[in-house]
N, C-alpha and C. Protein backbone atom coordinates (compact mmCIF):
# COMPACT_ATOMS: atom_id res chain seq x y z
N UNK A 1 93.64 279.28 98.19
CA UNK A 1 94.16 280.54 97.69
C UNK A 1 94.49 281.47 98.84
N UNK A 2 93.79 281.30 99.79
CA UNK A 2 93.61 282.51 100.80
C UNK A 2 95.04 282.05 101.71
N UNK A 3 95.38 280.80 101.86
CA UNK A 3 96.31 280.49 102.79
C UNK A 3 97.79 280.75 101.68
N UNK A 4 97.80 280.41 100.32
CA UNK A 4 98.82 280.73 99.94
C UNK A 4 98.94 282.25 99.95
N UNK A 5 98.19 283.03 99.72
CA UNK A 5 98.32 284.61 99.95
C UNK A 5 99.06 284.90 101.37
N UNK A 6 98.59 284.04 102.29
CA UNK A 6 98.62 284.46 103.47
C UNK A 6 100.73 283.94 104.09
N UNK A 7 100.91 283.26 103.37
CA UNK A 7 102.66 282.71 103.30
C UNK A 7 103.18 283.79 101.90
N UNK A 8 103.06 283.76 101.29
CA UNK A 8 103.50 285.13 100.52
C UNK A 8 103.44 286.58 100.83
N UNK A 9 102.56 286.68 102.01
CA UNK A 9 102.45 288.27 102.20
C UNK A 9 103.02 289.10 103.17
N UNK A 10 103.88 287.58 103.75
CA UNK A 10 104.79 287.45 104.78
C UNK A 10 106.39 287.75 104.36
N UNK A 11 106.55 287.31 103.22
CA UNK A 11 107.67 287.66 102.68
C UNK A 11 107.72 288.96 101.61
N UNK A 12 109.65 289.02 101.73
CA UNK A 12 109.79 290.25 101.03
C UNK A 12 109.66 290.22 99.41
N UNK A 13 108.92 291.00 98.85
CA UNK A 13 108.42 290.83 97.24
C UNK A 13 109.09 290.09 96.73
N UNK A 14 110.60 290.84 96.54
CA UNK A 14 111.94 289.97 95.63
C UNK A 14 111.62 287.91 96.37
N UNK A 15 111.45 287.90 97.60
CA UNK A 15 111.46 286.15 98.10
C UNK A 15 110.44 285.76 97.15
N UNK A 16 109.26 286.33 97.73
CA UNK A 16 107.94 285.87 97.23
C UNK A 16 107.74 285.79 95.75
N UNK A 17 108.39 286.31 95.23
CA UNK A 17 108.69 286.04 93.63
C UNK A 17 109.20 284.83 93.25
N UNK A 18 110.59 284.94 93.64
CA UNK A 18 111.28 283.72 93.76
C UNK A 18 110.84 282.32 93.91
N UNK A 19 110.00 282.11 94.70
CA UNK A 19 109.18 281.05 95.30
C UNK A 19 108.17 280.65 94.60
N UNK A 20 107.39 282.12 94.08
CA UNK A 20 106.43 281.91 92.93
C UNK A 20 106.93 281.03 91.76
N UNK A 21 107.99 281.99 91.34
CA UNK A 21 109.01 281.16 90.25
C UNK A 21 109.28 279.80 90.19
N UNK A 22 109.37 279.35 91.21
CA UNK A 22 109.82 277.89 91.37
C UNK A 22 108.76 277.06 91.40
N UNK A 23 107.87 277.51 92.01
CA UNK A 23 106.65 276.66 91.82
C UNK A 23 105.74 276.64 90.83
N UNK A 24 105.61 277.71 90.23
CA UNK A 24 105.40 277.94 88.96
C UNK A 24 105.86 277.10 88.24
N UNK A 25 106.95 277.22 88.12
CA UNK A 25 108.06 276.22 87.17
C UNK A 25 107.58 274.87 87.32
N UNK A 26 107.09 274.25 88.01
CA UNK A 26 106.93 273.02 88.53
C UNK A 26 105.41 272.66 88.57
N UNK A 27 104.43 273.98 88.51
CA UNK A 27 103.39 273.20 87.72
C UNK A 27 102.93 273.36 86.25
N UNK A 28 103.89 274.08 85.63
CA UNK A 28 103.76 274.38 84.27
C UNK A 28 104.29 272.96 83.17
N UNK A 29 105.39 272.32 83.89
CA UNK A 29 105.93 271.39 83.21
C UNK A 29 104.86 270.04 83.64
N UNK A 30 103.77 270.17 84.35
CA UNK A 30 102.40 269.10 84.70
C UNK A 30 101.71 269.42 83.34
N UNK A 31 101.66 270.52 82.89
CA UNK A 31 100.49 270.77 82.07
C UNK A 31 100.95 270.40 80.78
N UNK A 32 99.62 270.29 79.84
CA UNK A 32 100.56 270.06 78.25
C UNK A 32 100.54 271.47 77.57
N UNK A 33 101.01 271.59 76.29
CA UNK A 33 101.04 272.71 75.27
C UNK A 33 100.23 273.41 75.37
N UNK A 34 98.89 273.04 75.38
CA UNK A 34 97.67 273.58 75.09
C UNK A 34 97.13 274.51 76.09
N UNK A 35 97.29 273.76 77.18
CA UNK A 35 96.99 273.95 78.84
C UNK A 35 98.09 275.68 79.22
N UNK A 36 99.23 275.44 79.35
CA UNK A 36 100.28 276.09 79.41
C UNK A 36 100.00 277.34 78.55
N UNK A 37 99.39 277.00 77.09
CA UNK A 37 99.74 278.03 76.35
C UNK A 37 98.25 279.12 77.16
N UNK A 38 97.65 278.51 77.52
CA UNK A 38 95.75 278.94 77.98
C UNK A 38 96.42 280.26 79.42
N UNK A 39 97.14 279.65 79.76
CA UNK A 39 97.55 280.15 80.86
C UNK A 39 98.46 281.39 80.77
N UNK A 40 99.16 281.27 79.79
CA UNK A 40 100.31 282.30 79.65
C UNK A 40 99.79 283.29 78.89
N UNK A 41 98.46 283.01 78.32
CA UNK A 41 97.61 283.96 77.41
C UNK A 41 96.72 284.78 78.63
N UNK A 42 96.23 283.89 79.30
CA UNK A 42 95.48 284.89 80.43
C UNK A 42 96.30 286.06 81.17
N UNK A 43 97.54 285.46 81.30
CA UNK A 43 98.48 285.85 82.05
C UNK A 43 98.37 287.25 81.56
N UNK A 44 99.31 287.33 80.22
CA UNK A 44 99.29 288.36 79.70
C UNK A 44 97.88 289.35 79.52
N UNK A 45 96.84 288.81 79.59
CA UNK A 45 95.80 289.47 79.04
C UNK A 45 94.90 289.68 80.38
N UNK A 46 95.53 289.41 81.80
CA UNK A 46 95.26 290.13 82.51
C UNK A 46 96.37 291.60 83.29
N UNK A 47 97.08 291.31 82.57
CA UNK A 47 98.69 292.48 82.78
C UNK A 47 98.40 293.59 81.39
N UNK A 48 96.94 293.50 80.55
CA UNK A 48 96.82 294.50 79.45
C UNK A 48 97.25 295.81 80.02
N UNK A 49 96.34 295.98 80.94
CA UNK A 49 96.12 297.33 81.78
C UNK A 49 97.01 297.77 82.68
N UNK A 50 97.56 297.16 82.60
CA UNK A 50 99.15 297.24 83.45
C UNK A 50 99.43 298.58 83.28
N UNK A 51 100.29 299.22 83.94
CA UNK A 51 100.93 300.79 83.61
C UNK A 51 102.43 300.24 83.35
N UNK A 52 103.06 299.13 83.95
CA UNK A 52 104.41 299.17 83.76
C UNK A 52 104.41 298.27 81.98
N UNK A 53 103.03 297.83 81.65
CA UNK A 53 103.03 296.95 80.34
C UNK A 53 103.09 298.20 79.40
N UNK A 54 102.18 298.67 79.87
CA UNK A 54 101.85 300.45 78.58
C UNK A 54 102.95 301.03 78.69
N UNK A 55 103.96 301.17 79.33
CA UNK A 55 105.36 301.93 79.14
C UNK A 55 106.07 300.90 78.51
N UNK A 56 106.19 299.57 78.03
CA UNK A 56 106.78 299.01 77.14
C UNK A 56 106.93 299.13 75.84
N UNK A 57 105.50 299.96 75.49
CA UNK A 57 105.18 300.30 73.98
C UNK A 57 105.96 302.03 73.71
N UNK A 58 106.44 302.42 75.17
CA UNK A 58 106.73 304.00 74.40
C UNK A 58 108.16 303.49 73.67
């Protein structure tokens, strides 16, 4: 974890997204339904507290 932080923090947000994206992409289609769905639930349900999530609801 610490070394992938450490190649992402090097790049500019918009890259480091990008990159996320792609790799992302590529271990999501490893996982099955179940797995995937576990993940995209955390996801969201650690972005509750978000400030840019709570301005979605005004």
């Amino acid at each position: 974890m610490d070394k992938l932080f450490q190649i992402i923090s090097h790049m500019a947000p918009e890259e480091a997204l990008s990159e996320i994206t792609r790799v992302l992409g590529r271990l999501l289609q490893d996982l099955d339904n179940d797995a995937r769905e576990r993940f995209l639930m955390s996801l969201i349900g650690q972005s509750e507290g978000d400030k840019v999530s709570g301005m979605v609801h005004l």
